[in-house]
C-alpha atoms as a PDB file:
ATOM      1  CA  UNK A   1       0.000   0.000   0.000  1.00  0.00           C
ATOM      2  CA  UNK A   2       2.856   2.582   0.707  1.00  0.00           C
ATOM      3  CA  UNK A   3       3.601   2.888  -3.481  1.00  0.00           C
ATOM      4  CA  UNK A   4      -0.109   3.854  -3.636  1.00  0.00           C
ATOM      5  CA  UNK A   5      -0.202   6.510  -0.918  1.00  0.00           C
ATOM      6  CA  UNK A   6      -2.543   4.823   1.777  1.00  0.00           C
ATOM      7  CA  UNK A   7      -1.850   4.498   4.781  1.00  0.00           C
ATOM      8  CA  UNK A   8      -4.741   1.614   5.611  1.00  0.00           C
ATOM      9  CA  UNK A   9      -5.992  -1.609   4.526  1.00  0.00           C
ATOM     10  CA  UNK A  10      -7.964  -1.465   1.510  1.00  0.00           C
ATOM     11  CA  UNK A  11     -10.089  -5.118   0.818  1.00  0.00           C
ATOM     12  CA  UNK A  12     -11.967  -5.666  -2.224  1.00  0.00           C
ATOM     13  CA  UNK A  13     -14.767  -6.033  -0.559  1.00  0.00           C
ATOM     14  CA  UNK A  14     -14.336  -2.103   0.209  1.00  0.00           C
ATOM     15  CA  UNK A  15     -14.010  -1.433  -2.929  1.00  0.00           C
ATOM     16  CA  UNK A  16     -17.158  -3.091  -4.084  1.00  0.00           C
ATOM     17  CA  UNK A  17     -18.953  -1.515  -1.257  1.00  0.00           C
ATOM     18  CA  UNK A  18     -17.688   2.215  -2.422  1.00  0.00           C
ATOM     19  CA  UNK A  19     -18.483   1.572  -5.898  1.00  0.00           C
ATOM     20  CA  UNK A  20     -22.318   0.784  -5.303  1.00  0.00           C
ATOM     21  CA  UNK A  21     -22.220   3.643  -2.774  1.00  0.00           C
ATOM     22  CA  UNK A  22     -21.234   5.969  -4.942  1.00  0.00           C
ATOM     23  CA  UNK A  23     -23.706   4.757  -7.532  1.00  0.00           C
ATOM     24  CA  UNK A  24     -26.601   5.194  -5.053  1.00  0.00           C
ATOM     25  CA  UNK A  25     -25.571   8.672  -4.472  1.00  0.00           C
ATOM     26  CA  UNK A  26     -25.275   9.578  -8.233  1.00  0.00           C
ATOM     27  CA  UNK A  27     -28.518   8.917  -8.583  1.00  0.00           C
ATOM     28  CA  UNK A  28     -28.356   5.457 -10.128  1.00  0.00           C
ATOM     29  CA  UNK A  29     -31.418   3.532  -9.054  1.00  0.00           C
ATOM     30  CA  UNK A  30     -31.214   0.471  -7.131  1.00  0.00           C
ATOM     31  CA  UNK A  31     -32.057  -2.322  -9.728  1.00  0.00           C
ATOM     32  CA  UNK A  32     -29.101  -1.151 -11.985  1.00  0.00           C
ATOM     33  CA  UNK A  33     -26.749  -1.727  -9.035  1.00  0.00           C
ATOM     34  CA  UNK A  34     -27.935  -4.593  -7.566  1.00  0.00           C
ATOM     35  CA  UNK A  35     -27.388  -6.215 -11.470  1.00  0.00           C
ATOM     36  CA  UNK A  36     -24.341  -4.462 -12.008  1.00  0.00           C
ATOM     37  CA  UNK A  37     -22.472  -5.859  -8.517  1.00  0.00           C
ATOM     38  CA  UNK A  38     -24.276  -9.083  -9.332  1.00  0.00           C
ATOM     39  CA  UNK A  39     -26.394  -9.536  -6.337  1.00  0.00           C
ATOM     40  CA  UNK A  40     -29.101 -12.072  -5.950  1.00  0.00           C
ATOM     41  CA  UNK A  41     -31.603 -10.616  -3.715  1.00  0.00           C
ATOM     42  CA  UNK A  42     -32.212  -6.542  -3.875  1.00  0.00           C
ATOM     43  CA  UNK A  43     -31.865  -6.555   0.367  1.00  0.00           C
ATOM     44  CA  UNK A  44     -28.092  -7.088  -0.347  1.00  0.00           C
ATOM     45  CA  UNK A  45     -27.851  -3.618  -2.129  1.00  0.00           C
ATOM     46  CA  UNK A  46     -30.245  -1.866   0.300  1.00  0.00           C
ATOM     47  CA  UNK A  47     -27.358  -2.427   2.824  1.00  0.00           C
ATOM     48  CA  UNK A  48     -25.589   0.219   1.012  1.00  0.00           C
ATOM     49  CA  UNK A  49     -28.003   2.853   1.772  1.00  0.00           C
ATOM     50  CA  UNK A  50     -27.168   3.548   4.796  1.00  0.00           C
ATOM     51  CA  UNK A  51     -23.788   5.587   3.239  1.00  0.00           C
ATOM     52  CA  UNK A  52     -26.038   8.339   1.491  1.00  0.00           C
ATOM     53  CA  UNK A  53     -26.943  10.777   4.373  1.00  0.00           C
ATOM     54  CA  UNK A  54     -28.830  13.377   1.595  1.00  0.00           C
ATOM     55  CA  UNK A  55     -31.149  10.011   0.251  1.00  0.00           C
ATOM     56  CA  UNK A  56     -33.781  11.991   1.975  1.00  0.00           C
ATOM     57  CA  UNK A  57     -33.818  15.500   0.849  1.00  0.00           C
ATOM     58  CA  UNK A  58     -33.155  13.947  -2.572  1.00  0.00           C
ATOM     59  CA  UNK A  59     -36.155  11.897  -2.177  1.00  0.00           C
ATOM     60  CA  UNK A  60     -37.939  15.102  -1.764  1.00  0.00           C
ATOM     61  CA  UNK A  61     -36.389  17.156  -5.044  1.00  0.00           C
ATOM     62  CA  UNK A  62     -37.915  14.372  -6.739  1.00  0.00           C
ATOM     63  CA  UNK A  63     -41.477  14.883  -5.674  1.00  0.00           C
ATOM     64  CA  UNK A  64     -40.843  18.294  -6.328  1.00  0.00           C
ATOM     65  CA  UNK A  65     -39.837  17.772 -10.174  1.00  0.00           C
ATOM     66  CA  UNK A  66     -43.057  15.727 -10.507  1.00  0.00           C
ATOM     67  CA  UNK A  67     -45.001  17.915 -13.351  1.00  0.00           C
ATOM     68  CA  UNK A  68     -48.763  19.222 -11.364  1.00  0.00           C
ATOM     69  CA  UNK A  69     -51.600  20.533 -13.209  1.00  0.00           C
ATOM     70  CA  UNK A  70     -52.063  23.651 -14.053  1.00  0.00           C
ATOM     71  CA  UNK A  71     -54.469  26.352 -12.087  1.00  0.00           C
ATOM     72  CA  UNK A  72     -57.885  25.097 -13.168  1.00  0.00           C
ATOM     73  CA  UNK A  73     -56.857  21.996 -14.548  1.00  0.00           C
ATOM     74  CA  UNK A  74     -58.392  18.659 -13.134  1.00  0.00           C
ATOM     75  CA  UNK A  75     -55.712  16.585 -11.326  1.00  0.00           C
ATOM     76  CA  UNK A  76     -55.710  13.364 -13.459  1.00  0.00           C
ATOM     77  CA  UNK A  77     -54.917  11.148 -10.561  1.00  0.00           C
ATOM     78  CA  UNK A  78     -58.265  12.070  -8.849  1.00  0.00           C
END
């Protein structure tokens, strides 16, 4: 590890696990990355949730980018 500059263990396994973090909080969804580290069951990828502390207030710009109806317009879901 000194040649590379770190100064502590690095496993693959922590690479994996920063890869599909990093992923979650780029906004890929959690399908994609539960295929692309080639999990079997989509719990496995949840586990890497818990490393995006703004899921939440991105979970919110999200509702707020859903199109509403305009003054006067019927809301279709109604």
């Amino acid at each position: 590890m000194a040649a590379s500059g770190i100064d502590f263990d690095v496993r693959v396994h922590d690479l994996r696990h920063a890869h599909a973090s990093l992923l979650l909080a780029g906004g890929s969804d959690l399908k994609s990355v539960m295929d692309r580290m080639g999990h079997a069951q989509i719990t496995t990828t949840q586990k890497y949730l818990h490393t995006l502390p703004d899921a939440d207030h991105k979970n919110l710009a999200a509702l707020d980018r859903i199109p509403k109806p305009a003054p006067g317009q019927p809301d279709p879901d109604s």
